[in-house]
Protein backbone atom coordinates (compact mmCIF):
# COMPACT_ATOMS: atom_id res chain seq x y z
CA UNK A 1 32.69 -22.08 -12.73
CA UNK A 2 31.42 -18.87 -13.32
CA UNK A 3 27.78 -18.72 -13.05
CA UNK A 4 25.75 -16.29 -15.43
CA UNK A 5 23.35 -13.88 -13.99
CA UNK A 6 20.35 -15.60 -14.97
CA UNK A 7 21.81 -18.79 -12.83
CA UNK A 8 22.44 -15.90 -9.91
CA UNK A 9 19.37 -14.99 -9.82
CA UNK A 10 17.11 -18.29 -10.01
CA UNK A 11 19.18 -19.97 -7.24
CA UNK A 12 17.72 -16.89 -4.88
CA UNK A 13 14.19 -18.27 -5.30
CA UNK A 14 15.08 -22.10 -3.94
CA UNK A 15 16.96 -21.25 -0.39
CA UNK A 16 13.76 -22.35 1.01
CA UNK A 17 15.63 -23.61 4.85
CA UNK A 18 18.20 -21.15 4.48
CA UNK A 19 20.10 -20.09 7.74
CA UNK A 20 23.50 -18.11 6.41
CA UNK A 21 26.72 -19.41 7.81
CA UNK A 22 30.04 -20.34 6.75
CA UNK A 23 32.36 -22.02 8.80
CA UNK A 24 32.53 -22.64 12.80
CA UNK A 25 34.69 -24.26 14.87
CA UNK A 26 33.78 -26.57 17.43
CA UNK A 27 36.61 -26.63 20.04
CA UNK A 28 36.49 -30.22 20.68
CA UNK A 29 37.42 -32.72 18.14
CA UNK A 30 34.58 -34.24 17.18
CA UNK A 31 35.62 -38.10 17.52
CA UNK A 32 34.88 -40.93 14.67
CA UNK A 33 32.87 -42.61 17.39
CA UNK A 34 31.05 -39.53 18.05
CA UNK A 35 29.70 -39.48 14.15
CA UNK A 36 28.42 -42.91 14.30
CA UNK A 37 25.22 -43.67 16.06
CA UNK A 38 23.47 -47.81 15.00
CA UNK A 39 20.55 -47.38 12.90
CA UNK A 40 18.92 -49.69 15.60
CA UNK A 41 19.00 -46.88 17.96
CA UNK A 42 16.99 -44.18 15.42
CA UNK A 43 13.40 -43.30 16.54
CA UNK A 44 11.04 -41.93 13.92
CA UNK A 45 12.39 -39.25 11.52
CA UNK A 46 9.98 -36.87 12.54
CA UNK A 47 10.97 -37.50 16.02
CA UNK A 48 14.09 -34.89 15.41
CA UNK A 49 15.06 -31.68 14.30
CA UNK A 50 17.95 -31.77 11.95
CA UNK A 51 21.44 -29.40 11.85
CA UNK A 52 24.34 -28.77 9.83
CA UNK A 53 27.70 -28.48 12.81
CA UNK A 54 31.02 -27.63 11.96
CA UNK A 55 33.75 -30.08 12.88
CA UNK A 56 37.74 -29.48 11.97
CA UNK A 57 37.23 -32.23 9.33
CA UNK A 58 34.37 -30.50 7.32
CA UNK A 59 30.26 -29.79 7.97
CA UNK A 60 28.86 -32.97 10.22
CA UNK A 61 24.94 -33.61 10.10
CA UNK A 62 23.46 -33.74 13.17
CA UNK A 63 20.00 -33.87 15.44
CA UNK A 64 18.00 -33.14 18.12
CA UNK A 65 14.82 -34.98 19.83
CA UNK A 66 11.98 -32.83 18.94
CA UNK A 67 9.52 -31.05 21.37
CA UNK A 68 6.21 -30.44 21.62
CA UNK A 69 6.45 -27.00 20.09
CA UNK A 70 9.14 -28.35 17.24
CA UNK A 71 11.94 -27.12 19.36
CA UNK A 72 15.08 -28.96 19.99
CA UNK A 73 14.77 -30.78 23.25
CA UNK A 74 19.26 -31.03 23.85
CA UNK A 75 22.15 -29.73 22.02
CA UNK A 76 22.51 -31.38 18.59
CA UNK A 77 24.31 -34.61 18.38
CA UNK A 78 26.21 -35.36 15.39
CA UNK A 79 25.34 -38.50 13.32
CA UNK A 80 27.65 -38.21 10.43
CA UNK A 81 30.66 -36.24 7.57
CA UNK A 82 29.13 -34.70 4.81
CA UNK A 83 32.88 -35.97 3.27
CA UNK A 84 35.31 -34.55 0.88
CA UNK A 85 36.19 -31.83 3.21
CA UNK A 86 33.05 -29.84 2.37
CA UNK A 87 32.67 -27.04 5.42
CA UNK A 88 36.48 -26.46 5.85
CA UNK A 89 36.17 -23.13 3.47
CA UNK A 90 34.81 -20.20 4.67
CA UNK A 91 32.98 -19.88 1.34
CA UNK A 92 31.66 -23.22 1.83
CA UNK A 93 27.35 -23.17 2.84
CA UNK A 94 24.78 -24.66 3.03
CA UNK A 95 21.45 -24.08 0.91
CA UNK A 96 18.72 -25.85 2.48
CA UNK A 97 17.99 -28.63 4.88
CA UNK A 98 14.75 -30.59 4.29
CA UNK A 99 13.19 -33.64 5.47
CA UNK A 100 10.59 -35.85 3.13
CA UNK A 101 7.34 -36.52 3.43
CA UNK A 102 7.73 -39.95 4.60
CA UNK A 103 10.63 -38.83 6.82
CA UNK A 104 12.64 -41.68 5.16
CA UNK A 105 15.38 -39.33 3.95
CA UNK A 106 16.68 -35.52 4.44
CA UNK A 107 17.76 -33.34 1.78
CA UNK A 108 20.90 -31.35 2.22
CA UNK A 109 22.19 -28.90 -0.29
CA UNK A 110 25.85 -27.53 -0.38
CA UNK A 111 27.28 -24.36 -2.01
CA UNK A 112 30.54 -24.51 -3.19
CA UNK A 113 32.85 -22.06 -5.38
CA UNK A 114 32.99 -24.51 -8.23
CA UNK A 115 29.31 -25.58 -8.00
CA UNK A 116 26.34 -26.66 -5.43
CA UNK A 117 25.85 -30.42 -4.16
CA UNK A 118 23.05 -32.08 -3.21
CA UNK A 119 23.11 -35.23 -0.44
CA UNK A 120 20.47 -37.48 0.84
CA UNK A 121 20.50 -38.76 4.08
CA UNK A 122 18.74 -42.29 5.21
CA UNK A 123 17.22 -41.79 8.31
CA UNK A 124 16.71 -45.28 9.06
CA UNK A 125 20.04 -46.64 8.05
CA UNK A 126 22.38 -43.36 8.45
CA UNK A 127 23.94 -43.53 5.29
CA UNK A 128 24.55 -40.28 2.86
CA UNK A 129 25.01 -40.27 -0.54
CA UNK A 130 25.45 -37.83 -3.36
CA UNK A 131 21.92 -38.06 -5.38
CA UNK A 132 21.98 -37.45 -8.11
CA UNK A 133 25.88 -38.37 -8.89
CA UNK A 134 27.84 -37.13 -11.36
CA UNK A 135 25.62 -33.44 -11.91
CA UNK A 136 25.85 -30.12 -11.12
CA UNK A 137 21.97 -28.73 -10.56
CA UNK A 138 19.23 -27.52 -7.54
CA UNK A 139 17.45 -29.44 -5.22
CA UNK A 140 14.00 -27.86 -5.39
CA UNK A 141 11.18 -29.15 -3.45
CA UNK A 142 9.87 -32.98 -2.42
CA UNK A 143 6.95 -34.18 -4.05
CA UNK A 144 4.10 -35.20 -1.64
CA UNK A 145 2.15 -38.10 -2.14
CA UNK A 146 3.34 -40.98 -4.14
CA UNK A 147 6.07 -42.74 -2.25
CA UNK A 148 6.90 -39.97 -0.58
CA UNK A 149 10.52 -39.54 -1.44
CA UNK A 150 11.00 -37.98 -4.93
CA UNK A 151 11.80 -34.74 -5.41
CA UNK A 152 12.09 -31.68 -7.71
CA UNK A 153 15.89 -31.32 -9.27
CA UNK A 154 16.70 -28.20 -11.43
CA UNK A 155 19.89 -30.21 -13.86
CA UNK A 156 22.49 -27.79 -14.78
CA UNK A 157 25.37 -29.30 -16.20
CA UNK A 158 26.82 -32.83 -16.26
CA UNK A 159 30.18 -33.11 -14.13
CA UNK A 160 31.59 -36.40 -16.27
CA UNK A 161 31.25 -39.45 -18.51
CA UNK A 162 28.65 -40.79 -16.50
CA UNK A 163 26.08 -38.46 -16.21
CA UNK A 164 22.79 -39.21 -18.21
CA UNK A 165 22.58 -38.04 -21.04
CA UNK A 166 19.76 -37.59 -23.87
CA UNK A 167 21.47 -39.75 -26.46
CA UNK A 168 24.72 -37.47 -26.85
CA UNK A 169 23.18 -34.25 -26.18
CA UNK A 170 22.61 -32.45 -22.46
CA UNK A 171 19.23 -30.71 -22.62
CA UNK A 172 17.42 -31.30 -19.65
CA UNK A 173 13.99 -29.46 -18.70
CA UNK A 174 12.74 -30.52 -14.56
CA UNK A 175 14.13 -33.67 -13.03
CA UNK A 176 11.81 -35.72 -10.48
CA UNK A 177 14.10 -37.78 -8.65
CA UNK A 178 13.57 -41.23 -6.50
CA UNK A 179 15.86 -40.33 -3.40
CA UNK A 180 15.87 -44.18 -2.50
CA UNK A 181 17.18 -45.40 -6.09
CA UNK A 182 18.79 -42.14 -8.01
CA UNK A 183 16.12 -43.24 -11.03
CA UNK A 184 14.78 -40.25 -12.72
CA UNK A 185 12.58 -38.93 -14.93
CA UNK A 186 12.69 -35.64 -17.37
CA UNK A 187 9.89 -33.42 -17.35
CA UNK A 188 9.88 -30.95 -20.45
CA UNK A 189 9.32 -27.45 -19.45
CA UNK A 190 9.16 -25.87 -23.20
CA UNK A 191 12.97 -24.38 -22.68
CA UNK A 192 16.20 -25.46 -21.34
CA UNK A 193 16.68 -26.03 -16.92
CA UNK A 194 19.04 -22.53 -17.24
CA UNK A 195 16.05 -20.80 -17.40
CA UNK A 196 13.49 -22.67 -14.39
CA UNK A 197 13.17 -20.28 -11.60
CA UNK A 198 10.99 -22.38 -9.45
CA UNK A 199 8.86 -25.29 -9.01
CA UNK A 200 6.97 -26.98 -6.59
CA UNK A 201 4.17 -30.20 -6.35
CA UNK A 202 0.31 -29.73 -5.22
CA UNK A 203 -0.38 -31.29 -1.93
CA UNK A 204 -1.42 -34.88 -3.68
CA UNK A 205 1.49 -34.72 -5.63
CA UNK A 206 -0.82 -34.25 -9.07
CA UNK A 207 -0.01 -31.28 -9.84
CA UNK A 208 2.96 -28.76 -10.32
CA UNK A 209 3.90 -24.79 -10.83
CA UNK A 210 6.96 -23.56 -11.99
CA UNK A 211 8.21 -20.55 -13.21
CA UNK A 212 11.06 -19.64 -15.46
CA UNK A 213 12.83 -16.37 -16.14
CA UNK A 214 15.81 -15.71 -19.17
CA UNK A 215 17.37 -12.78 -17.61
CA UNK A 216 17.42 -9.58 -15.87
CA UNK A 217 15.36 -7.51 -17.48
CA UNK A 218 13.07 -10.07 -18.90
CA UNK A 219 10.30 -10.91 -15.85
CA UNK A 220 9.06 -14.85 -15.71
CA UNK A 221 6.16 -16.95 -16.83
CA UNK A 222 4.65 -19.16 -14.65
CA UNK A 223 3.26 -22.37 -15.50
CA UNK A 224 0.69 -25.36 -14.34
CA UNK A 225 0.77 -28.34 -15.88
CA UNK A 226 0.51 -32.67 -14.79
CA UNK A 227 3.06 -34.09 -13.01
CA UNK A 228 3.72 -36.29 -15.96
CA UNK A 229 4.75 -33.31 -17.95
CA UNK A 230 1.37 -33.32 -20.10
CA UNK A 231 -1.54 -30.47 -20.19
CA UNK A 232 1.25 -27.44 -19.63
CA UNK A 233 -0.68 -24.51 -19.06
CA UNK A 234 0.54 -20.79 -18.93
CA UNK A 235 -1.12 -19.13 -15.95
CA UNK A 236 0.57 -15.83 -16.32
CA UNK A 237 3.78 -13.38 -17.47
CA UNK A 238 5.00 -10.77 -14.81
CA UNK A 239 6.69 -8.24 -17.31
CA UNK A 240 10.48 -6.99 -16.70
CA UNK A 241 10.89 -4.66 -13.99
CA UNK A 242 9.84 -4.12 -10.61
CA UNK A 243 8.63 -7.09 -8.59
CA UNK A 244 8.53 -9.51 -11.14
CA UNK A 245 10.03 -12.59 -10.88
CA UNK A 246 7.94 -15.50 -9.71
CA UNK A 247 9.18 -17.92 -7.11
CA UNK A 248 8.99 -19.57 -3.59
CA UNK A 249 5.46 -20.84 -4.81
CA UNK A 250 4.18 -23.03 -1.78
CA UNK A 251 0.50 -24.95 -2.03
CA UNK A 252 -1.97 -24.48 0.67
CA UNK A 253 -2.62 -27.85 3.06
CA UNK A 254 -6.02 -28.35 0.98
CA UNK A 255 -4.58 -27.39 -2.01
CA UNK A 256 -7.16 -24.47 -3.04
CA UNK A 257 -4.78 -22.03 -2.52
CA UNK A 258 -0.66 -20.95 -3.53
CA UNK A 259 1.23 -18.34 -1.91
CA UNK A 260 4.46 -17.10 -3.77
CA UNK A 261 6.76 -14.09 -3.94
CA UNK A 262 7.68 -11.73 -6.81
CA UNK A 263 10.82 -11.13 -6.63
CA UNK A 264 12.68 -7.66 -7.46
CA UNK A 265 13.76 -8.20 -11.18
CA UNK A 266 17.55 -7.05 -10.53
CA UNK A 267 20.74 -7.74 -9.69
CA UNK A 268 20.82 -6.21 -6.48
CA UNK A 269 20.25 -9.54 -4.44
CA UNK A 270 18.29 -8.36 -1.59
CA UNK A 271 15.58 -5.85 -2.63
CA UNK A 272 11.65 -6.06 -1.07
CA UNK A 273 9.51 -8.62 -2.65
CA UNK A 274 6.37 -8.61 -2.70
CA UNK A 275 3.85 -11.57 -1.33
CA UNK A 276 0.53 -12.93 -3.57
CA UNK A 277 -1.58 -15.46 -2.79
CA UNK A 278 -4.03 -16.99 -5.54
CA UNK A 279 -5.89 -19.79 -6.33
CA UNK A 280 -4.86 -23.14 -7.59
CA UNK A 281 -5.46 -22.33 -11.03
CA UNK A 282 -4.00 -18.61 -10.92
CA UNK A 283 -7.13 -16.45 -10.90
CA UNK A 284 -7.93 -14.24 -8.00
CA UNK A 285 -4.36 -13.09 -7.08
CA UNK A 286 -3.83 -10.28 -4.83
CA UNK A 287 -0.99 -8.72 -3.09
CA UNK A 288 -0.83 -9.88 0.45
CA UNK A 289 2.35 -6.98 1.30
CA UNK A 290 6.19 -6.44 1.57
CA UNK A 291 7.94 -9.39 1.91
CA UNK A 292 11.78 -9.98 2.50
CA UNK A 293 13.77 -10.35 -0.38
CA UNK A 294 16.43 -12.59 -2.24
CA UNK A 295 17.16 -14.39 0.85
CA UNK A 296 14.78 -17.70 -0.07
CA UNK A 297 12.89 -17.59 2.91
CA UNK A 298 9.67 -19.41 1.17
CA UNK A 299 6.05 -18.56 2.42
CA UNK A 300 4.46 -20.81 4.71
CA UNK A 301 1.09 -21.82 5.66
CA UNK A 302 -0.76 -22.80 8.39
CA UNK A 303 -2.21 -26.64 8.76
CA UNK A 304 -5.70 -24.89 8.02
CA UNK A 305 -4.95 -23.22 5.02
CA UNK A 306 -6.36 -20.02 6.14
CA UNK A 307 -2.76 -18.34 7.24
CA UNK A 308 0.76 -17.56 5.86
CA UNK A 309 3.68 -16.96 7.99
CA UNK A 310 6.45 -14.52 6.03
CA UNK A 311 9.99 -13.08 6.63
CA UNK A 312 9.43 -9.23 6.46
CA UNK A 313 12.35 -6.89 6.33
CA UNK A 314 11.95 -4.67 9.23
CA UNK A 315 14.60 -2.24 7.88
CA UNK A 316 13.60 -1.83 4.61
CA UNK A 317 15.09 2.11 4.33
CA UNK A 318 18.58 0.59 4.81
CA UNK A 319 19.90 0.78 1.47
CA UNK A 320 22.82 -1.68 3.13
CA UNK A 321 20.94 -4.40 3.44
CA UNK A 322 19.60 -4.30 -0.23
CA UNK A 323 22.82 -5.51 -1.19
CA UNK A 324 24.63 -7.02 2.33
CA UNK A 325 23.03 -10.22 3.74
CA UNK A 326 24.22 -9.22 6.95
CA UNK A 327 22.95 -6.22 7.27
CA UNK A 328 19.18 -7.62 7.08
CA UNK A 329 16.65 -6.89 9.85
CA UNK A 330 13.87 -9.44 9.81
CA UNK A 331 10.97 -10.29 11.45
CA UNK A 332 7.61 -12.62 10.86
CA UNK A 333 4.83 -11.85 9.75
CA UNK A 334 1.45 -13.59 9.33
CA UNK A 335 -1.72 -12.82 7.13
CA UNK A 336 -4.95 -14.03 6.83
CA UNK A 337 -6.04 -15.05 3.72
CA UNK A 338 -9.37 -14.53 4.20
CA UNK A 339 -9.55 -11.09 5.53
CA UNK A 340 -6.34 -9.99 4.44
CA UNK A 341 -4.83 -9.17 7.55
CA UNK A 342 -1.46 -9.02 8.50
CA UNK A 343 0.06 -9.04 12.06
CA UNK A 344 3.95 -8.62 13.10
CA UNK A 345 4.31 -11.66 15.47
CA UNK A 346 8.10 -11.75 16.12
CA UNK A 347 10.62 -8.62 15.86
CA UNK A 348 13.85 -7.56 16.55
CA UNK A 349 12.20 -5.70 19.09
CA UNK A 350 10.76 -8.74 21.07
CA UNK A 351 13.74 -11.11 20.43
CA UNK A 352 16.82 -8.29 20.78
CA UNK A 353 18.32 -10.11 17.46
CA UNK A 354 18.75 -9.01 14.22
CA UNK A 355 17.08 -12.33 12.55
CA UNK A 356 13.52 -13.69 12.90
CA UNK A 357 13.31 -16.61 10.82
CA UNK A 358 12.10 -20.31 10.26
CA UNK A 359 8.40 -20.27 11.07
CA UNK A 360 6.31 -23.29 11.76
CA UNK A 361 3.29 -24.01 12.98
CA UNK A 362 1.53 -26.16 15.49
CA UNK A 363 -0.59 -28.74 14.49
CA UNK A 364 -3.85 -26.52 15.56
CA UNK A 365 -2.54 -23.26 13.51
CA UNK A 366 -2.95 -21.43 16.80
CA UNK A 367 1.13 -20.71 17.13
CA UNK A 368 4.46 -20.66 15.56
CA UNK A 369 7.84 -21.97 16.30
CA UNK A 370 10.43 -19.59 15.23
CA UNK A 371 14.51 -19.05 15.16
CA UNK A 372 16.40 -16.17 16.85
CA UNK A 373 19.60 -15.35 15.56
CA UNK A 374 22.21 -12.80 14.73
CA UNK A 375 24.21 -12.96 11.75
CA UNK A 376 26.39 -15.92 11.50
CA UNK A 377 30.23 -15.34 11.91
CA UNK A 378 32.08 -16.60 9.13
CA UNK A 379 34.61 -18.31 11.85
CA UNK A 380 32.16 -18.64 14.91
CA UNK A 381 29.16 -19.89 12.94
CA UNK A 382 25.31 -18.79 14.85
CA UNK A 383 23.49 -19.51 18.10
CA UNK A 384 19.95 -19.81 17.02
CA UNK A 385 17.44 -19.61 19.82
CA UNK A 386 13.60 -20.79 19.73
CA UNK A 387 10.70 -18.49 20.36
CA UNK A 388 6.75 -19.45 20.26
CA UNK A 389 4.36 -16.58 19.35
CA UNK A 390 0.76 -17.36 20.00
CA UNK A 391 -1.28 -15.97 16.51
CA UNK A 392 -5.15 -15.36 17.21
CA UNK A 393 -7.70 -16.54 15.09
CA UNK A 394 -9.20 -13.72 13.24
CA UNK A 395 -5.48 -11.83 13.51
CA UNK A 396 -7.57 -8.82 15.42
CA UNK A 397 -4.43 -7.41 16.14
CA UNK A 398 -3.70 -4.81 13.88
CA UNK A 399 -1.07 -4.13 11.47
CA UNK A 400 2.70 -4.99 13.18
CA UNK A 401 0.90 -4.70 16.35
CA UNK A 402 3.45 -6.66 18.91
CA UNK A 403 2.28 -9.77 20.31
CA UNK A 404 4.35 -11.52 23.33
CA UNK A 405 6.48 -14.33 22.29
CA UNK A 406 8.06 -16.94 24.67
CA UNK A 407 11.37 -18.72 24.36
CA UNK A 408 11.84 -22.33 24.47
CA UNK A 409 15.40 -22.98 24.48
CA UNK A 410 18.88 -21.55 25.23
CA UNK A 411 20.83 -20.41 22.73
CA UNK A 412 22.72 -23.23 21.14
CA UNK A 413 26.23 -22.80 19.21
CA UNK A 414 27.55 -23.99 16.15
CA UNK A 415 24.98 -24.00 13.70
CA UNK A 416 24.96 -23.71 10.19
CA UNK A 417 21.92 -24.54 9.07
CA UNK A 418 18.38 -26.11 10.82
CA UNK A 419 15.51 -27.88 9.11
């Protein structure tokens, strides 16, 4: 199925784990007894870091015990098939990789030529499943609070018979989504999912902004409302042109605070974006800098809300990379929010790779984790490495200043894709 350029562009803005990769090849056969591990032998969720591998019979899931730093502590071991044959195409990807609040279940998105695919993963019993069946749509974001395991579902078309339906017509808005049942509910968003950009939940789950967008050319609005669907609220329009389209919106721990990225309004796919931080209610927005473009690497912010970790484009006068994934430079950036000061904590520089991506932080927002990569081969798939950078409090270094970083691991092969 052909997708429209509206559809292009909005899936951009939801990559928000995204490590590019096709296909790999793992030299040994990875063994039927080697994908099954007894749920009586899983530790806590949170325990691991989770990977997409790439066996001869498709993409496996696997994982790592985690370290102290979020780094992998061995190789990844794989747990189970996504099925179907998904990961034997080069063309075949994955999208994003994420793990719920309660750490009961982990999202895994898969892009395919016909359409994109969204599995859920028990953590406690091992089994994957296709949620929601018989659809064709986004994964978007979990919901925190509640029971910790419903998330945000853009619909876009129904793949048969049995796909719900509103009476006999298919107009969905935003779907919240119980990963441990299926059940869902419709949220109306004034206008049909084609057009929803974005969307993601406050910190106690009350609350959500989304954005929508009905072409090139057109900008996007961006809306607050309940997470019942009632009081919608416009916050703002971005008008057509330029940086314009809102996305990658991501809630500060206390909730005070959103960080999101205007996106170039074009169809060149990888053009600068720009970064904003605002308050909860959209007042008080500024421009926090350049940000990396188009690639759906989503803002993130430290556990004391008072710094954001961002993928900058460290070659932003190659006109290449504006329109060739692989061509992208990219390092991490932080700013804090209160002074509004930015410091370049990893680089191509300090790593000697092309790609500085994946940023978390530790628990006391005094560090960040980070992946080392070059581009993926198609065939040969990545060897991501992990780096801590030590951030300091006030960020008195100054402007892409270059702070040490450390490594953590070796590099590992065969990745697709990391939570």
């Amino acid at each position: 199925m052909k997708q429209n350029r509206t559809v292009a562009l909005t899936a951009l803005m939801i990559l928000t784990a995204f490590i590019v990769g096709a296909g790999i090849y793992i030299k040994e056969q990875v063994s039927a007894s080697a994908l099954r591990v007894h749920a009586a032998t899983a530790v806590a969720a949170d325990n691991y870091n989770y990977y997409i591998l790439k066996a001869p019979q498709g993409f496996a899931l696997a994982r790592a015990p985690k370290g102290a730093n979020g780094q992998p502590l061995t190789a990844p071991q794989p747990l189970a098939l996504l099925g179907n044959g998904f990961g034997q195409l080069e063309s075949d990807s994955i999208a994003s990789l994420q793990l719920s609040p309660d750490k009961r279940f982990l999202e895994i998105s898969g892009v395919q030529d016909h359409g994109d695919t969204s599995w859920i993963f028990n953590t406690l019993t091992l089994q994957i499943s296709v949620v929601p069946a018989h659809v064709v749509g986004n994964f978007l974001h979990w919901i925190p609070g509640g029971n910790g395991h419903t998330f945000l579902y853009r619909p876009m078309l129904p793949l048969d018979s049995q796909a719900p339906m509103n009476g006999n017509a298919w107009n969905p808005g935003l779907w919240t989504i119980d990963a441990a049942t299926g059940a869902y509910t419709n949220l109306n968003i004034g206008m049909p999912s084609a057009y929803l950009a974005d969307a993601a939940a406050s910190p106690d789950g009350s609350r959500l902004i989304y954005s929508t967008t009905q072409g090139i050319g057109t900008g996007s609005d961006t809306w607050l409302m309940k997470s019942d669907g009632s009081g919608r609220t416009l916050l703002f329009h971005s008008a057509g042109s330029g940086q314009s389209i809102a996305g990658l919106f991501t809630w500060s721990p206390d909730g005070q605070r959103i960080a999101y990225e205007r996106i170039a309004d074009s169809d060149t796919p990888f053009q600068i974006a720009g970064l904003w931080v605002m308050d909860r209610d959209g007042r008080h927005q500024y421009r926090v800098g350049d940000a990396d473009g188009g690639h759906g690497y989503a803002p993130v912010w430290s556990p004391d809300s008072q710094k954001v970790a961002f993928i900058v484009r460290t070659n932003s006068t190659d006109n290449a990379a504006d329109t060739q994934a692989q061509a992208l430079q990219s390092g991490i950036q932080v700013a804090n929010v209160q002074s509004n000061r930015s410091t370049l904590i990893a680089s191509v520089r300090q790593t000697g790779v092309q790609w500085n991506t994946n940023p978390t932080w530790s628990k006391d927002s005094a560090s960040v984790t980070f992946i080392a990569q070059n581009p993926v081969n198609r065939v040969l798939g990545g060897s991501p490495r992990y780096y801590i950078a030590h951030v300091a409090s006030d960020n008195s270094l100054s402007p892409f200043a270059q702070s040490p970083v450390k490594p953590l691991t070796p590099a590992f092969s065969h990745i697709v894709a990391a939570s």
